[in-house]
C-alpha atoms as a PDB file:
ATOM      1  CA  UNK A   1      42.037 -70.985   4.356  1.00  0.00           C
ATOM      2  CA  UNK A   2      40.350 -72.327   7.619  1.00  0.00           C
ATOM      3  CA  UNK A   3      36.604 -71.423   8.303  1.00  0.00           C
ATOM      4  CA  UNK A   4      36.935 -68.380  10.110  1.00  0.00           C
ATOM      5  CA  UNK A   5      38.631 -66.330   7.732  1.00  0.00           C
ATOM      6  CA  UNK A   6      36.310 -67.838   5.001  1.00  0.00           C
ATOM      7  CA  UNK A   7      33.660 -66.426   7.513  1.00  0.00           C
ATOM      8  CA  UNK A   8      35.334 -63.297   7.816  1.00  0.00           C
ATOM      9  CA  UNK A   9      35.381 -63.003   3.669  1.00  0.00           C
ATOM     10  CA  UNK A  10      31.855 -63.634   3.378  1.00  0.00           C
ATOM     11  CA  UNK A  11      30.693 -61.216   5.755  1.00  0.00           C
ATOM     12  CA  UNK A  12      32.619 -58.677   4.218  1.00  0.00           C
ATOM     13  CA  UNK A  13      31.298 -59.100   0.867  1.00  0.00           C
ATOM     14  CA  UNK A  14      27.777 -59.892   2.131  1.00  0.00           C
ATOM     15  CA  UNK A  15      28.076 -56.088   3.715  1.00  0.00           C
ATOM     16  CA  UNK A  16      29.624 -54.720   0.327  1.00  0.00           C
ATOM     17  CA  UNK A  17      26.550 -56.147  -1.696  1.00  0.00           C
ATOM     18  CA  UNK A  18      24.160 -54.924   0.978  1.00  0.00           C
ATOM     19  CA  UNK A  19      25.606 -51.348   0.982  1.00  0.00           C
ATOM     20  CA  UNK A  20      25.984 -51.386  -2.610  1.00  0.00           C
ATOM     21  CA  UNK A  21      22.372 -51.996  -2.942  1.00  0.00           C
ATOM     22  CA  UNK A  22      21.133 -49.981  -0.560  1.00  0.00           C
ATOM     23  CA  UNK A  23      22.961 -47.108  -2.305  1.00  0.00           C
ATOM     24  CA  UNK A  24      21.616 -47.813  -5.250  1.00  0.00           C
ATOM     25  CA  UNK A  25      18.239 -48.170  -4.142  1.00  0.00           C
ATOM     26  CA  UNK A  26      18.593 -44.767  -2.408  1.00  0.00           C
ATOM     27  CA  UNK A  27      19.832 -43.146  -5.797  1.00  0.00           C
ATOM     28  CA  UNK A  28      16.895 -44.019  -7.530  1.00  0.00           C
ATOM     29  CA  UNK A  29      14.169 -43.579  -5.103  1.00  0.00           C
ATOM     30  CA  UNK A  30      15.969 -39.573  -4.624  1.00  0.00           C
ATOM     31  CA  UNK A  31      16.220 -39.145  -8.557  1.00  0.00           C
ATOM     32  CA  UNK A  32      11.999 -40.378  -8.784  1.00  0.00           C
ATOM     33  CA  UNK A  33      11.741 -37.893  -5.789  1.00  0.00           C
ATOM     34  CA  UNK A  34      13.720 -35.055  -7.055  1.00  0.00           C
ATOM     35  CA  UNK A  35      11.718 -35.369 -10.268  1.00  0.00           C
ATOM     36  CA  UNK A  36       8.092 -35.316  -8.577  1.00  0.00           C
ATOM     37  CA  UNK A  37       9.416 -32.602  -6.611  1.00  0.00           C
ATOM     38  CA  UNK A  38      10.392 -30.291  -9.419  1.00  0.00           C
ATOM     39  CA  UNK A  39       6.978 -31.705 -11.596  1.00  0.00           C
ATOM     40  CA  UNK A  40       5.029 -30.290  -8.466  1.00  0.00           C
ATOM     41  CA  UNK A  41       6.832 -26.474  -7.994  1.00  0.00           C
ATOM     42  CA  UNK A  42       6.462 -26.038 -11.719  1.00  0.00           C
ATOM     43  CA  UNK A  43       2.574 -27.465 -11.833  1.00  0.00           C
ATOM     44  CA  UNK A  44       2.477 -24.787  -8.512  1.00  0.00           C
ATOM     45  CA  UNK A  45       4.179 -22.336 -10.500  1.00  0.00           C
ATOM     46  CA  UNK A  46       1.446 -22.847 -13.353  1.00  0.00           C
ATOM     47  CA  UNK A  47      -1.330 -22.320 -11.203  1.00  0.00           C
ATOM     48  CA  UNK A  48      -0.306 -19.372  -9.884  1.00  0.00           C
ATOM     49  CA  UNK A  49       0.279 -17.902 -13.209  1.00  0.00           C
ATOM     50  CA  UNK A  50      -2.492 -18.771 -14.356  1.00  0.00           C
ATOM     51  CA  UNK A  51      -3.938 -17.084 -11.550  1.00  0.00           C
ATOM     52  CA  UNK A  52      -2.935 -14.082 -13.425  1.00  0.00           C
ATOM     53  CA  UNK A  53      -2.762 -14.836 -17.032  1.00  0.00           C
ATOM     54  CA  UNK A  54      -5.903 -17.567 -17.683  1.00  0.00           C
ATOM     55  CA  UNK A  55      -4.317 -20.081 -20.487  1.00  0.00           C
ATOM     56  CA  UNK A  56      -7.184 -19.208 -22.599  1.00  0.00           C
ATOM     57  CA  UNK A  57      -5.335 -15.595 -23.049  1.00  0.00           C
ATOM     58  CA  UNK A  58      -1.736 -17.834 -24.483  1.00  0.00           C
ATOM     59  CA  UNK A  59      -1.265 -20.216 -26.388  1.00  0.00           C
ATOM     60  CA  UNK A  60       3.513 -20.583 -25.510  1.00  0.00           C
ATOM     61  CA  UNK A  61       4.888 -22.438 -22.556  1.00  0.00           C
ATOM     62  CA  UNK A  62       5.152 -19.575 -20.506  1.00  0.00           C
ATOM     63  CA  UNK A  63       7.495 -21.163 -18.090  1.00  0.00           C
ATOM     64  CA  UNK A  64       9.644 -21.854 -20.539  1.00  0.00           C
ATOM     65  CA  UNK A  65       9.723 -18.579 -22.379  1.00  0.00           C
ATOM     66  CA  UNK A  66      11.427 -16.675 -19.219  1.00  0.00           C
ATOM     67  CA  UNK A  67      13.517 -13.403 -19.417  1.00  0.00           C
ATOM     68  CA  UNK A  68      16.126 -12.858 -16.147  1.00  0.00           C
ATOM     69  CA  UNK A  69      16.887  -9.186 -15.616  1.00  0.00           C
ATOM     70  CA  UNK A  70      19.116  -7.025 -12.773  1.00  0.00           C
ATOM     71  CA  UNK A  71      16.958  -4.223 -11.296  1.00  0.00           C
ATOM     72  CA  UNK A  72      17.161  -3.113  -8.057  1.00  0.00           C
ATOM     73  CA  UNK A  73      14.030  -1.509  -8.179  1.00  0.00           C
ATOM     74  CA  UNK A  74      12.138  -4.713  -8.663  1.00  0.00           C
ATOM     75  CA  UNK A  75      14.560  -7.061  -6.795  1.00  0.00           C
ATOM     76  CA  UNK A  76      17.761  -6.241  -4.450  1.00  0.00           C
ATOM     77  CA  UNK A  77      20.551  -7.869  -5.181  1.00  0.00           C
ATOM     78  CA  UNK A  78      19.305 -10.675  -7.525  1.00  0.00           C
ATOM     79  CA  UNK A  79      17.465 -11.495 -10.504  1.00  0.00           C
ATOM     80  CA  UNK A  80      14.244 -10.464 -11.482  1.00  0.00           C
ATOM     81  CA  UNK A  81      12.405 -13.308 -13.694  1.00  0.00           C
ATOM     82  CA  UNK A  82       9.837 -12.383 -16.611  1.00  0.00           C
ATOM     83  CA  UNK A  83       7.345 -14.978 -17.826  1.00  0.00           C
ATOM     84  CA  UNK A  84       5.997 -14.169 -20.957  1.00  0.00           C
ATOM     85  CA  UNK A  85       2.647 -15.282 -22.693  1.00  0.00           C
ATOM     86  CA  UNK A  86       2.391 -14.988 -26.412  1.00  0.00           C
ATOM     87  CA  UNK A  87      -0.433 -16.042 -28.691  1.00  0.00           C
ATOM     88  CA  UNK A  88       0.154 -16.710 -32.477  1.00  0.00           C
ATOM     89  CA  UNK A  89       3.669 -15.364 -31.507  1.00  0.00           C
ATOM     90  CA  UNK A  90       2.405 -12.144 -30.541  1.00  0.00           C
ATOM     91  CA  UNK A  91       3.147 -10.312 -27.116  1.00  0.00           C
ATOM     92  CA  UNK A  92       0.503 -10.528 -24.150  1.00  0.00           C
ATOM     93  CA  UNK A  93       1.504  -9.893 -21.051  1.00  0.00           C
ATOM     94  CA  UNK A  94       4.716 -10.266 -18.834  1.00  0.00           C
ATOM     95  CA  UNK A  95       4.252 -11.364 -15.211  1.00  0.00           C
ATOM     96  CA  UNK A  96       7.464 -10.205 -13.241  1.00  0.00           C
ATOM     97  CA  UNK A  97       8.700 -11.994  -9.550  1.00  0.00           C
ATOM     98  CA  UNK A  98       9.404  -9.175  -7.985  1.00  0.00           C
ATOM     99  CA  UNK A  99      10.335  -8.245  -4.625  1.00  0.00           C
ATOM    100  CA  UNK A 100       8.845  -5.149  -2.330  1.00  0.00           C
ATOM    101  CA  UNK A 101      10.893  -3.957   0.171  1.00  0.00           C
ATOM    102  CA  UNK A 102      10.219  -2.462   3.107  1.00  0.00           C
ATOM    103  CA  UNK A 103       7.361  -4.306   4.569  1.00  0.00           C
ATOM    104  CA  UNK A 104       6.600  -4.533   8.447  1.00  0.00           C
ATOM    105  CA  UNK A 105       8.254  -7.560   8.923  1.00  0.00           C
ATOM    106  CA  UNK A 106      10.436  -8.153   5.625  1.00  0.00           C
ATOM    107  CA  UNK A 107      10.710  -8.227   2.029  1.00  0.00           C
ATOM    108  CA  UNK A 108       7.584  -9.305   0.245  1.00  0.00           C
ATOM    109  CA  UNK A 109       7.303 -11.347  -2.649  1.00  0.00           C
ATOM    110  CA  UNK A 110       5.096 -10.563  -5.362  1.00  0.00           C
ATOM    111  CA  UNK A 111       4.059 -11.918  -9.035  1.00  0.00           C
ATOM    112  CA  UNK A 112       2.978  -8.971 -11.274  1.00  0.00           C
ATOM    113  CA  UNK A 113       1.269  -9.724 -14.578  1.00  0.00           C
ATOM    114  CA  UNK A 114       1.320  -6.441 -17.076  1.00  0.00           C
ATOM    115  CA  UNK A 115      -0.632  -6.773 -20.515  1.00  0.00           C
ATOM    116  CA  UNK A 116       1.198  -5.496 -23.310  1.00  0.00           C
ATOM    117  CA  UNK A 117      -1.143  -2.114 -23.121  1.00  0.00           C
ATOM    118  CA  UNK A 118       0.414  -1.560 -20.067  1.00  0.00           C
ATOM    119  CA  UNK A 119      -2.309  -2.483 -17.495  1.00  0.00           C
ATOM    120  CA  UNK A 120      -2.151  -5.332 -14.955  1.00  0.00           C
ATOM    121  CA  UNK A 121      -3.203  -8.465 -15.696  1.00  0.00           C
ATOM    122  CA  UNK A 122      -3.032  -8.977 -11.604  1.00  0.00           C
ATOM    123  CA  UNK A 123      -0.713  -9.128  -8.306  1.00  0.00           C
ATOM    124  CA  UNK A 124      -0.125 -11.996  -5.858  1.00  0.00           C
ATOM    125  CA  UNK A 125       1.510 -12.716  -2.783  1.00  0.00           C
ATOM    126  CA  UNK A 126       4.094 -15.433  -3.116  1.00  0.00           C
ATOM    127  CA  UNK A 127       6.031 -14.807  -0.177  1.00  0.00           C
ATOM    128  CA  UNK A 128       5.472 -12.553   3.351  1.00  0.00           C
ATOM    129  CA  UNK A 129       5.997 -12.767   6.910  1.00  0.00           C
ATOM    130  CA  UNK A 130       4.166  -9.861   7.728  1.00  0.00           C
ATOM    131  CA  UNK A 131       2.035  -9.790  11.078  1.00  0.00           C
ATOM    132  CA  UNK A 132      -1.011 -12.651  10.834  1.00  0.00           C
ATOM    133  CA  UNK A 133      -4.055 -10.483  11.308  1.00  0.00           C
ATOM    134  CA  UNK A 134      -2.863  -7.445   9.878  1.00  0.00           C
ATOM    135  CA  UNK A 135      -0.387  -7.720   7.300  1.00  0.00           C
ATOM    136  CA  UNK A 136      -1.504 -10.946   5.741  1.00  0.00           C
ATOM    137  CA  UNK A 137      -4.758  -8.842   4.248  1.00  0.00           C
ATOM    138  CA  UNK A 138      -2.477  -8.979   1.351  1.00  0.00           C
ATOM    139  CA  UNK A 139      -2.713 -11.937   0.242  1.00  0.00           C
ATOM    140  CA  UNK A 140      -5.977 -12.431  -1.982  1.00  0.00           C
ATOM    141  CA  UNK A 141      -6.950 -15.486   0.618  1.00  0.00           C
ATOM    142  CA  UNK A 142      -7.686 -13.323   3.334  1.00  0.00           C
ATOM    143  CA  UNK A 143      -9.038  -9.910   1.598  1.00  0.00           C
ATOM    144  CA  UNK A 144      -9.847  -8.513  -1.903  1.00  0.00           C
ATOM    145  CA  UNK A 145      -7.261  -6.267  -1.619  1.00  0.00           C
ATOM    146  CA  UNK A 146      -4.621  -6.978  -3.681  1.00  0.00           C
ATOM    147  CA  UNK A 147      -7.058  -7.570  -6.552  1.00  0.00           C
ATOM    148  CA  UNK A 148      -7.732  -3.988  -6.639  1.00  0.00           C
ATOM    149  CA  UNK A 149      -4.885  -3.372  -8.763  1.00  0.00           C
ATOM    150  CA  UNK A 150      -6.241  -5.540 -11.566  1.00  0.00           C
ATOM    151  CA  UNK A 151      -6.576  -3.599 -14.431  1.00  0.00           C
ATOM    152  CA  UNK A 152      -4.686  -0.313 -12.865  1.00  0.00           C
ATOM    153  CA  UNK A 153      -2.230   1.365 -15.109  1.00  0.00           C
ATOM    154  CA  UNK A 154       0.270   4.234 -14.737  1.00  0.00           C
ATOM    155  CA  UNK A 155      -2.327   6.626 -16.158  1.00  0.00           C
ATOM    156  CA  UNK A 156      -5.508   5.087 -13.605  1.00  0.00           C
ATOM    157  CA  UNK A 157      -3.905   6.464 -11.316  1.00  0.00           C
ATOM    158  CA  UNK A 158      -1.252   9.081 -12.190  1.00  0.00           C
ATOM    159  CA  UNK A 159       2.191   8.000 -10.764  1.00  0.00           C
ATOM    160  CA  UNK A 160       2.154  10.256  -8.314  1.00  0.00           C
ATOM    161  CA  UNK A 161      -0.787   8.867  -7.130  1.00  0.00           C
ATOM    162  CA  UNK A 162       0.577   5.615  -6.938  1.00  0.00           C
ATOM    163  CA  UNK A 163       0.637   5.701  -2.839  1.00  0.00           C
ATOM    164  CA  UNK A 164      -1.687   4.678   0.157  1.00  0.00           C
ATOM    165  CA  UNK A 165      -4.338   7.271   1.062  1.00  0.00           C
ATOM    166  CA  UNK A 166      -2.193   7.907   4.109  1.00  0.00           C
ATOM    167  CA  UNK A 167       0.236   9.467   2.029  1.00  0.00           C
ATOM    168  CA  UNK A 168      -1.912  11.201   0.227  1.00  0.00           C
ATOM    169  CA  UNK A 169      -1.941   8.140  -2.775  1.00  0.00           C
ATOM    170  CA  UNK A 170      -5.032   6.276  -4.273  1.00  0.00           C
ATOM    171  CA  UNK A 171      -4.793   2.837  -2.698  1.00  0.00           C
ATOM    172  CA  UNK A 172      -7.001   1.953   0.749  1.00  0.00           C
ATOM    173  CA  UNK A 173      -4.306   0.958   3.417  1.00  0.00           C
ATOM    174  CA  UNK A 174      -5.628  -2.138   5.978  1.00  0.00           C
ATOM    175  CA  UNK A 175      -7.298  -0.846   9.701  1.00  0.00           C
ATOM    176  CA  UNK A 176      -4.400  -0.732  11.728  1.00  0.00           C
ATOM    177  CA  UNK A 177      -1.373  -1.907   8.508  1.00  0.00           C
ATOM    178  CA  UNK A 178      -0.199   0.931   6.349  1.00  0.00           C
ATOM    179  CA  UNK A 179       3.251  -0.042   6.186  1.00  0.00           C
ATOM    180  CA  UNK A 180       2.628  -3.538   4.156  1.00  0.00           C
ATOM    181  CA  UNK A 181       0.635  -1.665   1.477  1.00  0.00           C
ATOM    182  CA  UNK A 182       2.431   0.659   1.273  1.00  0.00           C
ATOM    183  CA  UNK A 183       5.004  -1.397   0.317  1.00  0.00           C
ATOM    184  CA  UNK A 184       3.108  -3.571  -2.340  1.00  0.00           C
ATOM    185  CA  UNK A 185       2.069  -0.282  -3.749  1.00  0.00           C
ATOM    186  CA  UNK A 186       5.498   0.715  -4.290  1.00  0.00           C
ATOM    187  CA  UNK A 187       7.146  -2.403  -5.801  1.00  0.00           C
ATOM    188  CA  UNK A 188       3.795  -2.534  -8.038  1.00  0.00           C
ATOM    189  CA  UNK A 189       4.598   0.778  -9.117  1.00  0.00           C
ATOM    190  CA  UNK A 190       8.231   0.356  -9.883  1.00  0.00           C
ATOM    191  CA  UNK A 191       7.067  -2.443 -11.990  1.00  0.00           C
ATOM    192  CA  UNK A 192       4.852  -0.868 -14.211  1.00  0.00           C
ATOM    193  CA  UNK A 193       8.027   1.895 -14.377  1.00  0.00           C
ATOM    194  CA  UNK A 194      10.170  -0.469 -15.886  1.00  0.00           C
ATOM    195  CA  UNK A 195       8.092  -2.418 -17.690  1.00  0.00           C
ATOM    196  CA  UNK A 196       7.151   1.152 -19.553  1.00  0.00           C
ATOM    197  CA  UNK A 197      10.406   1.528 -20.020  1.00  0.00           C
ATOM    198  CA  UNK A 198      11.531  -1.181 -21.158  1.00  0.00           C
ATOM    199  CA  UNK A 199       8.636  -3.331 -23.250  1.00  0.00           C
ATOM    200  CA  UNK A 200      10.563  -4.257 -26.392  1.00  0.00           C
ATOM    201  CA  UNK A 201      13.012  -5.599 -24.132  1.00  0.00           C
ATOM    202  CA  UNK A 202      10.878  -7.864 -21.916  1.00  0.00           C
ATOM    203  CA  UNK A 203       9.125  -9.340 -24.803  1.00  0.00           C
ATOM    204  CA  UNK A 204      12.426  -9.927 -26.891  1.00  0.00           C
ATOM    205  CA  UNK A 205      13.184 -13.730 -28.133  1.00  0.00           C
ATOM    206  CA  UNK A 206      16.368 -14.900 -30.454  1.00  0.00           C
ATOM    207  CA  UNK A 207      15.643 -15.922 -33.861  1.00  0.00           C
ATOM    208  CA  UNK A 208      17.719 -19.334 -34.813  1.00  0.00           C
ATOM    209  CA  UNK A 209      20.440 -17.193 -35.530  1.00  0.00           C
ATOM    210  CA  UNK A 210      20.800 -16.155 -31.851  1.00  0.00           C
ATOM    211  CA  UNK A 211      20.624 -12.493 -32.780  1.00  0.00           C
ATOM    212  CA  UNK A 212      18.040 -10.546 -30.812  1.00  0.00           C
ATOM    213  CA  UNK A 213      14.098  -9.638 -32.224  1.00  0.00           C
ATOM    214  CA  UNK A 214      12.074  -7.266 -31.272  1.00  0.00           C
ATOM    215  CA  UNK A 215       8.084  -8.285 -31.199  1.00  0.00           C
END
């Protein structure tokens, strides 16, 4: 074998090494990131939970102890997820991601905590693109808004209260933005619906067994 194919060889497999490492250095520095990634949406998950539900008030891994359902009222065309809190196994409140249609520019994005009496624990923005200025008063950054419906219910106010002044409802609209609370209002409202409704079922678990129980 003369010298320049033996240079030839070596190059090759100097380039196969070198691309075999590199892949595998790649791998592992995308499987660390892909696990700090997912460690940080579920810590930013937690905090905005907790935003709701104070860990004091449960003593479960609420992200863990999730419920999907299919309700168009609470989310088009997808899934709704439930986290529940329990304490000493018992039922506490159920914080839906929900999804209010019809807002100025979009769909809006919402967490909704309900205590098991039926009242809200408390609402937050996850998602909007509604008009900086105007719109965004809904999220509890730029107004005290959207804590007004802490501790609401559908009997403070009635349901068919459960509407912007403008339409003759309960709920303050922003100076110059009705349609984004109204909205919020709305998908608020069909969440307390279902979740009155349909309590047993959001706060079901499976015993061992895998049969259902109902809290």
């Amino acid at each position: 074998m003369n010298q320049d194919i033996r240079h030839i060889i070596t190059s090759a497999l100097l380039l196969a090494l070198f691309g075999i490492a590199g892949a595998g250095i790649v791998a592992f520095v995308f499987a660390n990131t892909e696990e700090r990634i997912e460690a940080n949406i579920r810590a930013q998950l937690l905090r905005s939970l907790n935003e709701i539900m104070p860990a004091e008030r449960y003593d479960n891994e609420i992200i863990n102890d999730t419920l999907e359902v299919w309700e168009a009222e609470l989310t088009p065309g997808a899934a709704t997820t439930i986290y529940r809190a329990r304490k000493n196994g018992q039922p506490v409140a159920a914080i839906f991601t929900i999804t209010a249609t019809g807002g100025y520019s979009g769909n809006i994005r919402l967490l909704v905590g309900i205590n098991r009496d039926g009242s809200l624990a408390g609402v937050r923005v996850v998602e909007h693109h509604e008009t900086p200025g105007l719109g965004d008063a809904i999220e509890a950054q730029r107004s005290d808004w959207i804590l007004g419906f802490e501790g609401k219910s559908l009997e403070n106010p009635l349901p068919e209260n459960w509407k912007v002044k403008r339409d003759g409802g309960d709920f303050d609209q922003f100076t110059g933005a009705t349609i984004t609370p109204r909205a919020a209002v709305k998908g608020v409202k069909n969440t307390l619906l279902y979740f009155s409704q349909n309590t047993d079922t959001v706060f079901e678990i499976l015993n061992p067994e895998g049969d259902v129980d109902h809290e």
